[in-house]
N, C-alpha and C. Protein backbone atom coordinates (compact mmCIF):
# COMPACT_ATOMS: atom_id res chain seq x y z
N UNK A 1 29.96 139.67 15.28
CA UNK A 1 28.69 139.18 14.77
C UNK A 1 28.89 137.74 14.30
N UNK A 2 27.79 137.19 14.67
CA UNK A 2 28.39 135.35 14.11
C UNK A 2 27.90 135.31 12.91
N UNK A 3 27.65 136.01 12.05
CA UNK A 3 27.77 135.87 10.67
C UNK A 3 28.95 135.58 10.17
N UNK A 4 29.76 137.00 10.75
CA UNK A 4 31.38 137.06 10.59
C UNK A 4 32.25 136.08 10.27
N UNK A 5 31.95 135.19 11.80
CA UNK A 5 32.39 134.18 11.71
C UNK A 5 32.05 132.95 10.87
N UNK A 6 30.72 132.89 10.99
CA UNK A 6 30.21 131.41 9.67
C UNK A 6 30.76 132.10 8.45
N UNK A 7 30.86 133.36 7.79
CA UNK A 7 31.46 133.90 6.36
C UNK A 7 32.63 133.03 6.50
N UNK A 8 33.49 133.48 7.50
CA UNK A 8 35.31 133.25 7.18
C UNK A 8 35.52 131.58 7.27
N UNK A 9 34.81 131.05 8.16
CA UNK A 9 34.89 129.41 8.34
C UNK A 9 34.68 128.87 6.71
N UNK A 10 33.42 129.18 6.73
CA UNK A 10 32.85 128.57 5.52
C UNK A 10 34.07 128.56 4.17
N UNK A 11 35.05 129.86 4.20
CA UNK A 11 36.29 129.92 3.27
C UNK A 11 37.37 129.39 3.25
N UNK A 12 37.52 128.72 5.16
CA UNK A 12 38.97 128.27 5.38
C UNK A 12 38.72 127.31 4.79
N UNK A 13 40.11 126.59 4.26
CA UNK A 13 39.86 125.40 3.31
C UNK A 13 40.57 124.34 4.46
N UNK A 14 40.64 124.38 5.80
CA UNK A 14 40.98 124.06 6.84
C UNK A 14 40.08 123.49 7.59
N UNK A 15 38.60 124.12 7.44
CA UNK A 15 37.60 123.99 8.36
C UNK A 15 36.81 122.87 7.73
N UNK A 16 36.38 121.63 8.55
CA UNK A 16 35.36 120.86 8.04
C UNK A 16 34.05 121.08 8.49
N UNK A 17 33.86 121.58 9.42
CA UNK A 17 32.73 121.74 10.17
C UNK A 17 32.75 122.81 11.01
N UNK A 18 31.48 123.87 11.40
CA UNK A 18 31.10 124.68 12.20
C UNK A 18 30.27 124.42 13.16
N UNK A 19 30.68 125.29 14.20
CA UNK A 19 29.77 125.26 15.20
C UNK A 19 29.19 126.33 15.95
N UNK A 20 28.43 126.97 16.38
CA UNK A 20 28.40 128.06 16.71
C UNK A 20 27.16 128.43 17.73
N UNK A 21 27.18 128.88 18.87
CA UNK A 21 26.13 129.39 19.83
C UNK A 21 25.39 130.62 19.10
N UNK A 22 24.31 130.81 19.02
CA UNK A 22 23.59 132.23 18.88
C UNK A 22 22.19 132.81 19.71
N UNK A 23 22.41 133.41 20.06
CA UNK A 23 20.98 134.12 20.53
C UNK A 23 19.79 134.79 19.72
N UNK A 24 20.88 135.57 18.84
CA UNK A 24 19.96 136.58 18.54
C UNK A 24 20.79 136.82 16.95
N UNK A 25 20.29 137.27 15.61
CA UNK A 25 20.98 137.60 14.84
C UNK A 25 20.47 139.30 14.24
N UNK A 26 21.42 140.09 13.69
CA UNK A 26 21.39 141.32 13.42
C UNK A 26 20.56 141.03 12.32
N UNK A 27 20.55 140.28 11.37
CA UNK A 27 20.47 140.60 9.68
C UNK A 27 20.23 139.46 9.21
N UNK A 28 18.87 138.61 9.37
CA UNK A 28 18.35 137.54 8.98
C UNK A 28 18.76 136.95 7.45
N UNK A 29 18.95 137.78 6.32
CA UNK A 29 19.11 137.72 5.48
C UNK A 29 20.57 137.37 5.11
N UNK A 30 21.20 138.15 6.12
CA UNK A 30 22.99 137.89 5.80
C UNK A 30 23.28 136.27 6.46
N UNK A 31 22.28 136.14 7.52
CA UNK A 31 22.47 134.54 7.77
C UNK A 31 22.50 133.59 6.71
N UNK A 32 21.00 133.83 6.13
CA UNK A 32 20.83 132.48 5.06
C UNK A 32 21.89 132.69 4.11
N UNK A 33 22.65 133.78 4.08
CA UNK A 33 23.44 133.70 2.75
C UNK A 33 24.69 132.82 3.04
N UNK A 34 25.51 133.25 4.68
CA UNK A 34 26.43 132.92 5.13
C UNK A 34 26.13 130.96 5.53
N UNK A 35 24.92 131.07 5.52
CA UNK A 35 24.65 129.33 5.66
C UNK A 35 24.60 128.53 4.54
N UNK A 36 23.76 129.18 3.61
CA UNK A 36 24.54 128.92 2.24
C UNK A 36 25.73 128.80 1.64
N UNK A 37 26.83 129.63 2.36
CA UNK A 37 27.90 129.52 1.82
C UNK A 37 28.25 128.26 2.56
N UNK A 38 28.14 127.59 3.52
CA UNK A 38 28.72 126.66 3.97
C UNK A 38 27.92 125.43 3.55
N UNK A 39 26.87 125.62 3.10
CA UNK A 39 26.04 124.49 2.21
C UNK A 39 26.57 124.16 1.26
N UNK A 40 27.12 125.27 0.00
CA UNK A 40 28.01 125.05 -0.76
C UNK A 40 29.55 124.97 -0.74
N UNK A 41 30.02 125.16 0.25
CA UNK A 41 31.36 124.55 0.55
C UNK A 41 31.55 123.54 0.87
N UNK A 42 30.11 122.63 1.52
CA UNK A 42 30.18 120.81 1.96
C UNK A 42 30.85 121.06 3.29
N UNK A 43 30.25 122.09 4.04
CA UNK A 43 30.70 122.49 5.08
C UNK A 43 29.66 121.85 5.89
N UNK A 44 29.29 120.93 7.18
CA UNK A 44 28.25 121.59 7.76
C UNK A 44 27.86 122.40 9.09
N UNK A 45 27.06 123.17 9.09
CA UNK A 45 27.05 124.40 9.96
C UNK A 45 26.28 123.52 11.04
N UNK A 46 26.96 123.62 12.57
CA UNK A 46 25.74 123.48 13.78
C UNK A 46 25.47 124.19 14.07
N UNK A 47 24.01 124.42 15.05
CA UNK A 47 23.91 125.55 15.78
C UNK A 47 23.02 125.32 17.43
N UNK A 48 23.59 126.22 18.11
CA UNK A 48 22.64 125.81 19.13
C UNK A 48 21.79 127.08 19.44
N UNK A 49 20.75 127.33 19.76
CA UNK A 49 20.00 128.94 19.34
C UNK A 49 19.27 128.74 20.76
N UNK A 50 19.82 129.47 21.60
CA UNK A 50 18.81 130.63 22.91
C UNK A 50 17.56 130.60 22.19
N UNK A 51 16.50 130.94 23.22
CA UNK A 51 15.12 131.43 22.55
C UNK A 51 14.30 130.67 21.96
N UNK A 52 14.32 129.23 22.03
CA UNK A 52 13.38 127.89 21.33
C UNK A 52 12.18 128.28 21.78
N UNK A 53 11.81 128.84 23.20
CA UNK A 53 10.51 128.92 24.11
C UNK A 53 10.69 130.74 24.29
N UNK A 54 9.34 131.20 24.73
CA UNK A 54 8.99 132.38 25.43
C UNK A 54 9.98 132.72 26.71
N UNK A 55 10.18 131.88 27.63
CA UNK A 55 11.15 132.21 28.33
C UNK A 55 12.58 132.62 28.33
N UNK A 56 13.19 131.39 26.87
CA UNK A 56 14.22 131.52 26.27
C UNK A 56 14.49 133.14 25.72
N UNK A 57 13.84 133.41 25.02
CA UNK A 57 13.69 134.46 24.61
C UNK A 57 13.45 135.36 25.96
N UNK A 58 12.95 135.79 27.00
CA UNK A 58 13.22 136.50 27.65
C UNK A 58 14.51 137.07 28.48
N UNK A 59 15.09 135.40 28.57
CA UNK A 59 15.87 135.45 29.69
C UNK A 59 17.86 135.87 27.80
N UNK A 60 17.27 135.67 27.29
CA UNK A 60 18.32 136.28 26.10
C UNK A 60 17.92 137.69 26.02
N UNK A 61 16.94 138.31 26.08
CA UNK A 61 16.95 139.81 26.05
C UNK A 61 17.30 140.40 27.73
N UNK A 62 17.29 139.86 28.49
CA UNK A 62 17.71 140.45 30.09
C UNK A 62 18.76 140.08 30.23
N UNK A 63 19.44 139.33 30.00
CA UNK A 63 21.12 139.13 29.89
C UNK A 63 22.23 139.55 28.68
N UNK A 64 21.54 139.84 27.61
CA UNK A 64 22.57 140.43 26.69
C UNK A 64 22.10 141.66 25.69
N UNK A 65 20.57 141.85 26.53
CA UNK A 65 20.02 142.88 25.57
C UNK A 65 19.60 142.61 23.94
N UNK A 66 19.89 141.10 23.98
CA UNK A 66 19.83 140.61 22.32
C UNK A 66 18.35 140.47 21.92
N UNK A 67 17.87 140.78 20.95
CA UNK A 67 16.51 140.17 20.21
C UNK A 67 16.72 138.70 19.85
N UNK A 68 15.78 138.05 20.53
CA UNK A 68 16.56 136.55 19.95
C UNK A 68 15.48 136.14 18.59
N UNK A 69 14.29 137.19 18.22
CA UNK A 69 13.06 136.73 17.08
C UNK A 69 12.53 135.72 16.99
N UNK A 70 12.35 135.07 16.06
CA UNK A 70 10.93 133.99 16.06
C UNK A 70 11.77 132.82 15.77
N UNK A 71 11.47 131.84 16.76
CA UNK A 71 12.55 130.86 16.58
C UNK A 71 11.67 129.54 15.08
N UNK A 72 10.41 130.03 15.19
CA UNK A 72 10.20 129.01 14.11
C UNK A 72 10.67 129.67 12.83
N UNK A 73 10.79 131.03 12.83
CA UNK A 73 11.31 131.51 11.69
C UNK A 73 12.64 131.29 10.91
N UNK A 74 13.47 131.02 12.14
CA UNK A 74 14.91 130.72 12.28
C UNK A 74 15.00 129.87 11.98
N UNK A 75 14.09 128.68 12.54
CA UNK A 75 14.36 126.81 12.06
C UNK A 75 14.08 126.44 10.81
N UNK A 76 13.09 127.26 10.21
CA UNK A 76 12.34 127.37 8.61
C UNK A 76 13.75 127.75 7.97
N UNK A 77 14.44 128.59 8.42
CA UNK A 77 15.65 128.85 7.22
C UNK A 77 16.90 127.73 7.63
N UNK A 78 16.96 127.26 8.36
CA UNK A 78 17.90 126.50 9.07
C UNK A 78 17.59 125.19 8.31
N UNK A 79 16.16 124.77 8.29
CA UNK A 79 15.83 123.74 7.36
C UNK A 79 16.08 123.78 6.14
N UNK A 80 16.10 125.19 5.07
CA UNK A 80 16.13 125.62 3.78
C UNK A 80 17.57 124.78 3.35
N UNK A 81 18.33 125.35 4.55
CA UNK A 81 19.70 125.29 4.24
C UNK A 81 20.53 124.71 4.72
N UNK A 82 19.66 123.67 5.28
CA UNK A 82 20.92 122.23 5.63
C UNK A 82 21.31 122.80 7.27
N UNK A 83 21.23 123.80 7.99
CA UNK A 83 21.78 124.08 9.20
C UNK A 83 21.19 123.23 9.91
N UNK A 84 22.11 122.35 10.60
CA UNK A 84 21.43 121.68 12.07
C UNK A 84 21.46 122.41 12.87
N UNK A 85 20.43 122.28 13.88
CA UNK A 85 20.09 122.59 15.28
C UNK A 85 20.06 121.77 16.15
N UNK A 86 21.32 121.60 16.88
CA UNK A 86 21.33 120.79 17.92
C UNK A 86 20.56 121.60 19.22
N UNK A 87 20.19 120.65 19.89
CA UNK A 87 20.07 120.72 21.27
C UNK A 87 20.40 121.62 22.37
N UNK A 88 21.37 120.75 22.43
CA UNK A 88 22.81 121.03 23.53
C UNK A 88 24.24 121.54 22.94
N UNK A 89 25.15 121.82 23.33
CA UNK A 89 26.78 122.64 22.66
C UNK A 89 26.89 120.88 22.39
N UNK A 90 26.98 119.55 23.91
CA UNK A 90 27.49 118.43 23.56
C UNK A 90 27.13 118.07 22.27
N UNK A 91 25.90 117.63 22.31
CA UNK A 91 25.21 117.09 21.01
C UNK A 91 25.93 117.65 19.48
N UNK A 92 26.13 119.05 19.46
CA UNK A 92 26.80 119.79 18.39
C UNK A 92 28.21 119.39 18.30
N UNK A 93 29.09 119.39 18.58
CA UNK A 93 30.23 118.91 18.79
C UNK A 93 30.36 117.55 18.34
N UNK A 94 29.57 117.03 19.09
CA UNK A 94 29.70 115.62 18.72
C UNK A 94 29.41 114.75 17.54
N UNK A 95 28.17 115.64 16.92
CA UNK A 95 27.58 115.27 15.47
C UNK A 95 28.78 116.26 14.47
N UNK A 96 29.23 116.99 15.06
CA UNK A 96 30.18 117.69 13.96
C UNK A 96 31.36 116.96 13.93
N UNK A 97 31.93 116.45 14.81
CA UNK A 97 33.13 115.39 15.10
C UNK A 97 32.73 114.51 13.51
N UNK A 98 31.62 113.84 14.51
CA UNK A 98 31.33 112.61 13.21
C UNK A 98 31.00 113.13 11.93
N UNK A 99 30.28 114.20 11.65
CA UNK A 99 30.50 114.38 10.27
C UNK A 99 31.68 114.70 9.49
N UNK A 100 32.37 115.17 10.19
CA UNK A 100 33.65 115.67 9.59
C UNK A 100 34.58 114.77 9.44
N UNK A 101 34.75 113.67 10.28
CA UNK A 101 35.18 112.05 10.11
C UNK A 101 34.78 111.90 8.99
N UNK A 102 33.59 111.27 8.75
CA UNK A 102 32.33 110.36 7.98
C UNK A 102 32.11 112.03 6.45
N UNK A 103 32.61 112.96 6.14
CA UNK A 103 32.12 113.54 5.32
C UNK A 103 30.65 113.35 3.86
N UNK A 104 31.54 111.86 3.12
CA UNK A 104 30.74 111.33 2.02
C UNK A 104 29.22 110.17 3.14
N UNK A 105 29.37 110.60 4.17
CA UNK A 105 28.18 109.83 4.52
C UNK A 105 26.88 110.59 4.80
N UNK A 106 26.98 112.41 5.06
CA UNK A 106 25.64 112.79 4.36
C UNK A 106 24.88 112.93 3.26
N UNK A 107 25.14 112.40 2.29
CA UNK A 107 24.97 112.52 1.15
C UNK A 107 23.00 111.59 1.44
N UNK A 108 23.15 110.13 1.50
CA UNK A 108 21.77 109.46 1.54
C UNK A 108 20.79 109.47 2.76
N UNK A 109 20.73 110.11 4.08
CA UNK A 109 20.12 109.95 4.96
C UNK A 109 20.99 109.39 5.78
N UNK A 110 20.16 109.08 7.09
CA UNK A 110 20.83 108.10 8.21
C UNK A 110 20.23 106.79 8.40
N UNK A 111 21.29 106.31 8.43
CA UNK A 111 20.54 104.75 9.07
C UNK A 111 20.35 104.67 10.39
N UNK A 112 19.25 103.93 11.17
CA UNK A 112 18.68 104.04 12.33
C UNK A 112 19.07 102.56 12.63
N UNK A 113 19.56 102.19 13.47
CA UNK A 113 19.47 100.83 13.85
C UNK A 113 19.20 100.48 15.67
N UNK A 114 18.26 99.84 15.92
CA UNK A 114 18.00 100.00 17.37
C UNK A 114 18.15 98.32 17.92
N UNK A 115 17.44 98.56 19.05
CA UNK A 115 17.51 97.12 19.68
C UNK A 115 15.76 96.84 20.28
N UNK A 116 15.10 98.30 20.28
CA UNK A 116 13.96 98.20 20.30
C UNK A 116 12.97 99.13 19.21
N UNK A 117 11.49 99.12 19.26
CA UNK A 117 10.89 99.92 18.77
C UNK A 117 10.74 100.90 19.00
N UNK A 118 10.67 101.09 19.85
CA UNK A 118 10.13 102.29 20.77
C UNK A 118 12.31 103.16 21.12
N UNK A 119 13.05 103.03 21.12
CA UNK A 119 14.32 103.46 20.60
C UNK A 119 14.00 104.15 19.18
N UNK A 120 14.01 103.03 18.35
CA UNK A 120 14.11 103.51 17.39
C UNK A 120 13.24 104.68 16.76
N UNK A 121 12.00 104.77 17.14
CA UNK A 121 11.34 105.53 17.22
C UNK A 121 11.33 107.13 17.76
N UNK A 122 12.00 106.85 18.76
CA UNK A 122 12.83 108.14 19.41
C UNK A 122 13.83 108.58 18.58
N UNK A 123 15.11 107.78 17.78
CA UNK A 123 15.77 108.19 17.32
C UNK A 123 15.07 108.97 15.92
N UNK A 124 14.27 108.54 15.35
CA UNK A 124 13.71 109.15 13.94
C UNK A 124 13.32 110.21 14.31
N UNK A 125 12.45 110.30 15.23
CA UNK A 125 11.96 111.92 15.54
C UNK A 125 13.22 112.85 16.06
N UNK A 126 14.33 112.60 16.55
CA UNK A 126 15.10 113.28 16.72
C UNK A 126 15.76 113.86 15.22
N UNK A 127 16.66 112.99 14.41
CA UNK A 127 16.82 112.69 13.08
C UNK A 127 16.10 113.54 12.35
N UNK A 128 14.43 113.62 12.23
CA UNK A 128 13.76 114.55 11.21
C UNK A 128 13.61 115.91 12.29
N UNK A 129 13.53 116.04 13.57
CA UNK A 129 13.42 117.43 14.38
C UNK A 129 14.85 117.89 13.61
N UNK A 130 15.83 117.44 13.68
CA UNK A 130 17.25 118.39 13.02
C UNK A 130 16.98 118.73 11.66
N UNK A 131 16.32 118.21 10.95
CA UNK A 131 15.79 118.64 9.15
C UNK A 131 16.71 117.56 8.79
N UNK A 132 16.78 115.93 9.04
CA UNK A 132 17.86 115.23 8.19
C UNK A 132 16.97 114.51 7.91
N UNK A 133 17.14 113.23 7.06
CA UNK A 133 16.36 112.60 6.14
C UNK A 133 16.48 111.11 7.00
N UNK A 134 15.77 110.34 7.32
CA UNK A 134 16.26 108.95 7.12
C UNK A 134 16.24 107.87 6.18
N UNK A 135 17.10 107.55 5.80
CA UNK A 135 17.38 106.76 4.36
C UNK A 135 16.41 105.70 4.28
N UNK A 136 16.07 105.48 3.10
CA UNK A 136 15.69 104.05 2.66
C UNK A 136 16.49 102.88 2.35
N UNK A 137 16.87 101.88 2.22
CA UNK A 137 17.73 100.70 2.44
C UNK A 137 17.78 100.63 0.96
N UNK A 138 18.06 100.09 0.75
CA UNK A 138 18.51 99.75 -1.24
C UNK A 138 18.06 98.21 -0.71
N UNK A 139 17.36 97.68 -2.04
CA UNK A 139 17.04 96.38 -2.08
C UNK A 139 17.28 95.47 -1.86
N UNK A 140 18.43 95.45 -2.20
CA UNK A 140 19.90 94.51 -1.89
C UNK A 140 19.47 94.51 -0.30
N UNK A 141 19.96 95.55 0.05
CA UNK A 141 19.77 95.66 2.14
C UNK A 141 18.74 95.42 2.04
N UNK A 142 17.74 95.39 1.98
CA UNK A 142 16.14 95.21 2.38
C UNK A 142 16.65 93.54 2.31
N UNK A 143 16.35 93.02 1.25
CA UNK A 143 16.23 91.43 1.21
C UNK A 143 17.38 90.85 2.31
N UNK A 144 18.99 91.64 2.46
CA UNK A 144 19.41 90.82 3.00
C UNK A 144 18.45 90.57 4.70
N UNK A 145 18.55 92.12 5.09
CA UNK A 145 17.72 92.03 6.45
C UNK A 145 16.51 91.60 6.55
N UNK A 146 15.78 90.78 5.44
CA UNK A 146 14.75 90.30 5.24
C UNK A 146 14.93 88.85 5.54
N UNK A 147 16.51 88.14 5.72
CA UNK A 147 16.53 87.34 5.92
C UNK A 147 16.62 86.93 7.81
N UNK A 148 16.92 88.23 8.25
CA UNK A 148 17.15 87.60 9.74
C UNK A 148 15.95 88.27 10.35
N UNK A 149 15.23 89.53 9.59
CA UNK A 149 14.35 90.25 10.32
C UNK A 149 12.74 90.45 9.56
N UNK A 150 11.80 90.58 10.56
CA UNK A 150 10.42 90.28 10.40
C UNK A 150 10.37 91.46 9.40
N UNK A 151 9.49 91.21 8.49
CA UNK A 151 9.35 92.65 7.44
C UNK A 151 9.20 94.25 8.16
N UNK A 152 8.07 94.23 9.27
CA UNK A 152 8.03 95.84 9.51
C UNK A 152 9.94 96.07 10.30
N UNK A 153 10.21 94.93 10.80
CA UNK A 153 11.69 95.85 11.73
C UNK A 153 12.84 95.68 10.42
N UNK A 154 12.66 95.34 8.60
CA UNK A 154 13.67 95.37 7.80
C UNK A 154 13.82 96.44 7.07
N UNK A 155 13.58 97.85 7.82
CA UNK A 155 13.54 98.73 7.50
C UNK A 155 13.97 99.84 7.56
N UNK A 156 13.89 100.77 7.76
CA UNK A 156 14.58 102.07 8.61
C UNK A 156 14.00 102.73 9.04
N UNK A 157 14.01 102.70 10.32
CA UNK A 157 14.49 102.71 11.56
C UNK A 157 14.83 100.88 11.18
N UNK A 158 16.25 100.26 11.73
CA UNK A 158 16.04 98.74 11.50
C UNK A 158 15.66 98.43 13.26
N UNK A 159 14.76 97.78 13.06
CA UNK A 159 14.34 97.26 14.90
C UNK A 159 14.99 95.74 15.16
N UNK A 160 16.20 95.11 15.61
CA UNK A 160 16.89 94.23 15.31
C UNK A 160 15.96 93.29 16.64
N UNK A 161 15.19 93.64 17.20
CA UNK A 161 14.65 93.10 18.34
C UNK A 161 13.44 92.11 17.60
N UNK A 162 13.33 92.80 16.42
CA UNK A 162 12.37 91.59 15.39
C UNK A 162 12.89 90.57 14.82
N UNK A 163 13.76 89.84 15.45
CA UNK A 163 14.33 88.79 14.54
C UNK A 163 13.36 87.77 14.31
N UNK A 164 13.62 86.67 13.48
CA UNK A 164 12.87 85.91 13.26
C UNK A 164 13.62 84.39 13.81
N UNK A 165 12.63 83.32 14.03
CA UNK A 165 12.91 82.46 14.58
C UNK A 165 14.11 81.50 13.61
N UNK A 166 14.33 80.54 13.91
CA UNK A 166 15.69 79.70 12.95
C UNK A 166 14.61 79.04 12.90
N UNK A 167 14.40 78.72 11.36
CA UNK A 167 13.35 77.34 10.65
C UNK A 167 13.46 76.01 11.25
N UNK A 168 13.98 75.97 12.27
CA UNK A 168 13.40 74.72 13.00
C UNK A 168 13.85 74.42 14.46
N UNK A 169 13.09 75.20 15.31
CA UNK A 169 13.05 75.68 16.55
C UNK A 169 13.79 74.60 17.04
N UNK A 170 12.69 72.94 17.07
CA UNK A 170 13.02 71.63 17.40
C UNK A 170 14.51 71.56 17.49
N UNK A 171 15.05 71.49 16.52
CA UNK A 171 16.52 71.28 15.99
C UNK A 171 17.07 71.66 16.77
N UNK A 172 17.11 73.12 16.94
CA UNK A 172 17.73 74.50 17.64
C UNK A 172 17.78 74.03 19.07
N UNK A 173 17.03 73.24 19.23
CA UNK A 173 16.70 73.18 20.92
C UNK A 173 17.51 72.02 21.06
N UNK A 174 17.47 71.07 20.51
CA UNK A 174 18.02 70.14 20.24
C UNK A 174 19.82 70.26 20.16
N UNK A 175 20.12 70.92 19.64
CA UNK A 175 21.50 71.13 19.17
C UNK A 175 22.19 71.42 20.55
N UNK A 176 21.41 72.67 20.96
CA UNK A 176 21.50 73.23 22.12
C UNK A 176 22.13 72.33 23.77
N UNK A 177 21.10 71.51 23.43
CA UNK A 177 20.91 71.20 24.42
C UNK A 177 21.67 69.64 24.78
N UNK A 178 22.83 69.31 23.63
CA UNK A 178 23.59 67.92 23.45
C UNK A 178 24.77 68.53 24.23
């Protein structure tokens, strides 16, 4: 049962991070507890869950006989308790790599930094679809990126494609061009 397993992870004092495939769970209740435990261990749990769609869910009960239940129900507790839901197994792996690197860096949100709007934009909705936060800049960061970037891109999501011009184009062209 992958409870089993998120219980014993969540205890090794070995483990920085989990990961785990599921379809279907026996005992909804023994989940949130076992995700909790890894909430409070500063563990964090991935998951990748069969069954997002009607089909999903079919094609998990004709291949393993599993109930895979209500997947918004699942994401509602997954949100409670810090569980990401990746995507894909890659995607999971890969954000667990880096958190487990980077530990003290979930603590404030994520910083978004793009090269366009429309990027960055994609990235936030991905970012809040997992239940994570995206940070606000501390003042300090605001003003500095206030100095190279137009107010809406000095922000987060940062859109670095808003730069602002050098106070004296003339010059610039000029310099350039000796």
């Amino acid at each position: 049962e992958t409870c089993d397993f998120i219980e014993y992870m969540a205890s090794d004092p070995e483990t920085s991070a989990i990961c785990t495939y599921v379809e279907g769970l026996l005992d909804g209740e023994r989940f949130r507890r076992a995700a909790a435990a890894c909430r409070k261990a500063g563990k964090p749990l991935f998951m990748v869950k069969t069954g997002r769609t009607e089909a999903g869910v079919k094609s998990a009960r004709s291949h393993t006989a599993s109930l895979a239940g209500s997947f918004d129900a699942f994401a509602a507790i997954c949100r409670e308790e810090n569980v990401v839901l990746a995507q894909d197994p890659d995607d999971m792996v890969r954000a667990a790599h880096l958190l487990s690197l980077n530990r003290k860096a979930r603590s404030g949100g994520v910083a978004i930094l793009s090269t366009s709007g429309g990027g960055a934009g994609i990235a936030s909705d991905r970012v809040s679809e997992i239940g994570l936060q995206v940070s606000a800049p501390t003042a300090e960061t605001k003003a500095k990126l206030l100095e190279i970037l137009l107010p809406p891109q000095a922000d987060n999501p940062v859109d670095l494609g808003g730069r602002r011009l050098p106070e004296s184009t003339e010059l610039s062209l000029i310099h350039i061009s000796e």
